[in-house]
C-alpha atoms as a PDB file:
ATOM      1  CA  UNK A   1     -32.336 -77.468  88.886  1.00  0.00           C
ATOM      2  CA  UNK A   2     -31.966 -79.344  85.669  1.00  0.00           C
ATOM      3  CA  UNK A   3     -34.185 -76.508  83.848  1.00  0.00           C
ATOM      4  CA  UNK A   4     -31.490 -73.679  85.003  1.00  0.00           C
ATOM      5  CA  UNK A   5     -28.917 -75.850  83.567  1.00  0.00           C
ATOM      6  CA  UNK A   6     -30.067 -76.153  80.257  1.00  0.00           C
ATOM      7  CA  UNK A   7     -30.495 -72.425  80.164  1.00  0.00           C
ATOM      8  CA  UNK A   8     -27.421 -71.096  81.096  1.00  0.00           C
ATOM      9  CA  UNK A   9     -26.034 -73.833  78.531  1.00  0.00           C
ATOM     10  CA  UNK A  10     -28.281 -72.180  75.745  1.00  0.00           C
ATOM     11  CA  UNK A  11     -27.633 -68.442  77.062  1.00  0.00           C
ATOM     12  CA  UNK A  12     -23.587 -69.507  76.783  1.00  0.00           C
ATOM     13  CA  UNK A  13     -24.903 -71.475  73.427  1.00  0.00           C
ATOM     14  CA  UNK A  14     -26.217 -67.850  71.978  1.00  0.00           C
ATOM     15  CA  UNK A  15     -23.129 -65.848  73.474  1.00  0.00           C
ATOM     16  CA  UNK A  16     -20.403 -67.734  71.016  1.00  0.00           C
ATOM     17  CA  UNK A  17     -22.418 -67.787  68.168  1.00  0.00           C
ATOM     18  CA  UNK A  18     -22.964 -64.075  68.685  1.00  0.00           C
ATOM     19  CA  UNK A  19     -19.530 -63.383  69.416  1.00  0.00           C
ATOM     20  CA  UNK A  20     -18.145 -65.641  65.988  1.00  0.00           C
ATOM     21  CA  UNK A  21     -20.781 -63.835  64.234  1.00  0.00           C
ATOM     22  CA  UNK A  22     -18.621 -60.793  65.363  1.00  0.00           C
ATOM     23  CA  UNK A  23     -15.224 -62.411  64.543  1.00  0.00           C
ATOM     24  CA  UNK A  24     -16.526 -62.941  60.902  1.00  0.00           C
ATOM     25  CA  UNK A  25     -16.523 -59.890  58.261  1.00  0.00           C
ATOM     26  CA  UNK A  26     -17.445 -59.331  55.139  1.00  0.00           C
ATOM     27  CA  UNK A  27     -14.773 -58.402  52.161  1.00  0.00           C
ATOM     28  CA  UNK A  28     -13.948 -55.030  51.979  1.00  0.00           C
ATOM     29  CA  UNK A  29     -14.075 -53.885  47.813  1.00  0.00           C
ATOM     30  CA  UNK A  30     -11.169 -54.931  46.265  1.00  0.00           C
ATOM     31  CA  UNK A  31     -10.184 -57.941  48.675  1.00  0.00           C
ATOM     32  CA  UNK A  32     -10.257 -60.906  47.224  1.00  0.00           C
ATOM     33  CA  UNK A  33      -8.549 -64.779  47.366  1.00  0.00           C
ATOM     34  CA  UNK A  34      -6.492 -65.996  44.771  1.00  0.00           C
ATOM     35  CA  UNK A  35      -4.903 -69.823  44.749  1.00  0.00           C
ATOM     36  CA  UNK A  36      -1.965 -69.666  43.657  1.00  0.00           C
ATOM     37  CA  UNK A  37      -1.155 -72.744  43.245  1.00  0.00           C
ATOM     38  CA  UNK A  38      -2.720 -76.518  44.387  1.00  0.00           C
ATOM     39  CA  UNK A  39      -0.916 -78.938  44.754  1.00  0.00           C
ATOM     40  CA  UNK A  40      -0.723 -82.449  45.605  1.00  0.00           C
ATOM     41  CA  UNK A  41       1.477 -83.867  47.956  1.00  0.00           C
ATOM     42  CA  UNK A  42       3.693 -87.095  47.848  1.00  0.00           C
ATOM     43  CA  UNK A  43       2.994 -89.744  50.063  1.00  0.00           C
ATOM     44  CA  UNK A  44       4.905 -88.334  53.492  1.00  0.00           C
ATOM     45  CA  UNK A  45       5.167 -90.361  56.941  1.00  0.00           C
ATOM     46  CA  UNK A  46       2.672 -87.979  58.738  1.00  0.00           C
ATOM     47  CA  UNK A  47       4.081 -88.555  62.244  1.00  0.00           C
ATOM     48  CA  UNK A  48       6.655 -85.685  62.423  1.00  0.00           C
ATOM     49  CA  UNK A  49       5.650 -83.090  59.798  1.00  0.00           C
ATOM     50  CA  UNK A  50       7.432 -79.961  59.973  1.00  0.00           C
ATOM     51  CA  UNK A  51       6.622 -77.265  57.467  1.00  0.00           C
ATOM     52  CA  UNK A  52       9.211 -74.809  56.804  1.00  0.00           C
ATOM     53  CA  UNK A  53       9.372 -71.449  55.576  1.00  0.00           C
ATOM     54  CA  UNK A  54      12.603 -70.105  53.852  1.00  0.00           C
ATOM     55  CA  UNK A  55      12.908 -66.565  52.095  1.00  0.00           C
ATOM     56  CA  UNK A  56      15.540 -66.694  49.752  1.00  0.00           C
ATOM     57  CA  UNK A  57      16.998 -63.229  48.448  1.00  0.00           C
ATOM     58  CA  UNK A  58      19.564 -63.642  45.261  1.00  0.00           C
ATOM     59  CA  UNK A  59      21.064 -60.459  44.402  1.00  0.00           C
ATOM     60  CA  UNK A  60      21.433 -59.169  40.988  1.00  0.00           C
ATOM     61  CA  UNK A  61      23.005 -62.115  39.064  1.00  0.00           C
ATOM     62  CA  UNK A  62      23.317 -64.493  41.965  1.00  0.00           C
ATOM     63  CA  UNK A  63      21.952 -68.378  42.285  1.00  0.00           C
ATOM     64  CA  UNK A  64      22.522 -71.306  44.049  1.00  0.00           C
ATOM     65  CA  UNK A  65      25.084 -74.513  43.324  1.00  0.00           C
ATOM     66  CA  UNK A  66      23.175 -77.437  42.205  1.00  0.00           C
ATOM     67  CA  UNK A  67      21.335 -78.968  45.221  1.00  0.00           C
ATOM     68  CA  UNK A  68      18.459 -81.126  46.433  1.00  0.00           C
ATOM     69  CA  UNK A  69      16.089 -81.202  49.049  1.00  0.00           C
ATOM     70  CA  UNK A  70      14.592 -84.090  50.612  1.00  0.00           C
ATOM     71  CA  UNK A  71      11.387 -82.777  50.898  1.00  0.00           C
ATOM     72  CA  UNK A  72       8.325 -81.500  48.450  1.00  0.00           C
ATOM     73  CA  UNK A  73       8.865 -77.722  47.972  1.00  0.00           C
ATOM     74  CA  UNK A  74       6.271 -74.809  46.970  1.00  0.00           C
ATOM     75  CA  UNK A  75       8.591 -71.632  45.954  1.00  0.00           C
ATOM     76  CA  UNK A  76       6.362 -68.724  45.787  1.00  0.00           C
ATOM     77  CA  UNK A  77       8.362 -65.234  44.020  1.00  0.00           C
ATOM     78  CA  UNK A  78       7.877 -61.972  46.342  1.00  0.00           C
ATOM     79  CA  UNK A  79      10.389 -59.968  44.274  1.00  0.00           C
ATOM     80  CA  UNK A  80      11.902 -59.688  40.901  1.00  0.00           C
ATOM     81  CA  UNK A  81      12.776 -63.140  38.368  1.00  0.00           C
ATOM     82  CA  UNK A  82      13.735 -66.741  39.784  1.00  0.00           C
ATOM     83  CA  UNK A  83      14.723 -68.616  36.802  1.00  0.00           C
ATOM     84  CA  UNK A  84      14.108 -72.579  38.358  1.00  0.00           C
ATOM     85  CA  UNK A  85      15.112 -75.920  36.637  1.00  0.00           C
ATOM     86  CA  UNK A  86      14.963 -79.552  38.350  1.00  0.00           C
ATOM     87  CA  UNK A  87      16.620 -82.038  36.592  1.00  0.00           C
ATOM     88  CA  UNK A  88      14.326 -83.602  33.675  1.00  0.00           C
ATOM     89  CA  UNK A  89      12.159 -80.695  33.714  1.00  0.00           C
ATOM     90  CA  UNK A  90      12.149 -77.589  31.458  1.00  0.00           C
ATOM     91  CA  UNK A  91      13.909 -74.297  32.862  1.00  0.00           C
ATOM     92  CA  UNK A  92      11.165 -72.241  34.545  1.00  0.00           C
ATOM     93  CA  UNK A  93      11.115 -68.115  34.509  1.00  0.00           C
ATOM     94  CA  UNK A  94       9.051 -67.206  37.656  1.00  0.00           C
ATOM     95  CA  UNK A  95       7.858 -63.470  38.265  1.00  0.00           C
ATOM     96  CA  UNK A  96       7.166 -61.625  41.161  1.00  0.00           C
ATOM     97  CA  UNK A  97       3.431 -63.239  42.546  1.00  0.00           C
ATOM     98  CA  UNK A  98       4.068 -66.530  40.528  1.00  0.00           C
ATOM     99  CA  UNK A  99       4.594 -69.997  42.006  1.00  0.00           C
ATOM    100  CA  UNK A 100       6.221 -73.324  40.917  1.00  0.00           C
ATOM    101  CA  UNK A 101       6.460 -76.636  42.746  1.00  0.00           C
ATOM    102  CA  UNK A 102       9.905 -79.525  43.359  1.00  0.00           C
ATOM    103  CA  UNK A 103       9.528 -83.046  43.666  1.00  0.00           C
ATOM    104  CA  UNK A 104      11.525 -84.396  46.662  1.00  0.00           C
ATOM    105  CA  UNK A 105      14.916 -85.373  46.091  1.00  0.00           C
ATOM    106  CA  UNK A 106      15.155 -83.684  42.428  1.00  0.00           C
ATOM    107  CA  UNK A 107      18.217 -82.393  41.423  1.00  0.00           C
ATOM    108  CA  UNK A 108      17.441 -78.467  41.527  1.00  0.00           C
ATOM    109  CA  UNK A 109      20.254 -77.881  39.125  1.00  0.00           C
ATOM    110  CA  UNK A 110      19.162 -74.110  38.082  1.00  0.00           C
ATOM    111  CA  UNK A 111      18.285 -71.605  40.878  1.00  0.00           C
ATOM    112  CA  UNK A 112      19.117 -68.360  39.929  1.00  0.00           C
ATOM    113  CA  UNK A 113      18.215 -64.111  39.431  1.00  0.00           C
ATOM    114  CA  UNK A 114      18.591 -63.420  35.802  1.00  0.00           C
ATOM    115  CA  UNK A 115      18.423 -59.454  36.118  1.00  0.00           C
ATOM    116  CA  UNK A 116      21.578 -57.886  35.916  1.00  0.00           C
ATOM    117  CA  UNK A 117      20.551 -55.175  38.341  1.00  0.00           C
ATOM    118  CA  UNK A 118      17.574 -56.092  40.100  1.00  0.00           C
ATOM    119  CA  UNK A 119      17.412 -58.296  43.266  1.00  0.00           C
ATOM    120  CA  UNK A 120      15.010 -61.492  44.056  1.00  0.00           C
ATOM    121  CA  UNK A 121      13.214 -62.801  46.929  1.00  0.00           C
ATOM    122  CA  UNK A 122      11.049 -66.028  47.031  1.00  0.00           C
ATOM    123  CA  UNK A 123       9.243 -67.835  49.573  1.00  0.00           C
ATOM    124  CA  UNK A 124      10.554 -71.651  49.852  1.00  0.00           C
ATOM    125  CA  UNK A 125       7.748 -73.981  51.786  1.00  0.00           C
ATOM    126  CA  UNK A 126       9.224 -77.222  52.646  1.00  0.00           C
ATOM    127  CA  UNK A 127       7.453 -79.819  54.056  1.00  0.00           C
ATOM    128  CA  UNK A 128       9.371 -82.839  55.635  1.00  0.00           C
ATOM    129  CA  UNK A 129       8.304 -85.830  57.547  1.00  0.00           C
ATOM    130  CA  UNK A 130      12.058 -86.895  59.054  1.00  0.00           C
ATOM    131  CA  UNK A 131      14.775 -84.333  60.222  1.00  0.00           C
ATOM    132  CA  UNK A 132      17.719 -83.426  58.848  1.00  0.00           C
ATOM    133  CA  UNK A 133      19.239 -80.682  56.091  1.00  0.00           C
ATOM    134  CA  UNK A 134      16.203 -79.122  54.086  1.00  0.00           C
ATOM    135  CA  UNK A 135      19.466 -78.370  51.556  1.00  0.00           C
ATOM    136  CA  UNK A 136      21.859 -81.110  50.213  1.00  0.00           C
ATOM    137  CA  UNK A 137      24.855 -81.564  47.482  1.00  0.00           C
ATOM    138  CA  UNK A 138      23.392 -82.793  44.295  1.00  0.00           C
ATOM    139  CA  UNK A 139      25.321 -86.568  45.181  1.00  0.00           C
ATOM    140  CA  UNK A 140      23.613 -86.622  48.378  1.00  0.00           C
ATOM    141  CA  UNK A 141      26.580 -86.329  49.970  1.00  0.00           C
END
């Protein structure tokens, strides 16, 4: 009786590995993986991380009032120019497939589309460790 166990385990043993073996493919020509940016993370609470993901879409011209956000941020450019600045930083120009990264609680006091007739989108990942706004007034307030 044992025996029989042990070789339906190994039967069921073969059947995932064949079937992962399945799941698994090669590249196709032209795929590939780029990092686009690592980054380390400030030390966070761990008990209630929540990652979230924000698209922002400025039109032609457009930004944001200066603002902070409690958490680390990863803004990654889908579309068009972000021009980015955190207080005590130097203003960064981000294109289209281009990342840049925010210290918690910096002032983000440039957040804008430069083009005069072109709109942009960028990915904002957030992740907290305590609820609340992702989005505040400079003060805090």
């Amino acid at each position: 009786m044992k025996r029989n166990w042990l070789v339906v385990l190994a039967l069921i043993a073969v059947s995932v590995v064949a079937s992962l073996r399945g799941m698994s493919r090669t590249k196709e020509e032209g795929e590939r993986d780029v990092v686009r940016l690592k980054q380390a993370m400030p030390a966070l609470d761990g008990k209630s991380l929540t990652a979230t993901l924000v698209e922002v879409t400025y039109a032609p011209g457009a930004g944001s009032e200066p603002h902070s956000h409690p958490c680390p941020v990863i803004g990654y450019v889908i579309e068009g120019t972000i021009e980015s600045q955190v207080a005590g930083q130097p203003l960064g120009r981000y294109e289209a497939g281009q990342t840049f990264y925010e210290e918690p609680n910096g002032v983000h006091a440039i957040s804008r589309n430069p083009s005069k007739d072109k709109p942009a989108r960028l990915l904002a990942y957030l992740l907290c460790d305590k609820p609340g706004p992702l989005t505040t007034p400079p003060n805090g307030k």
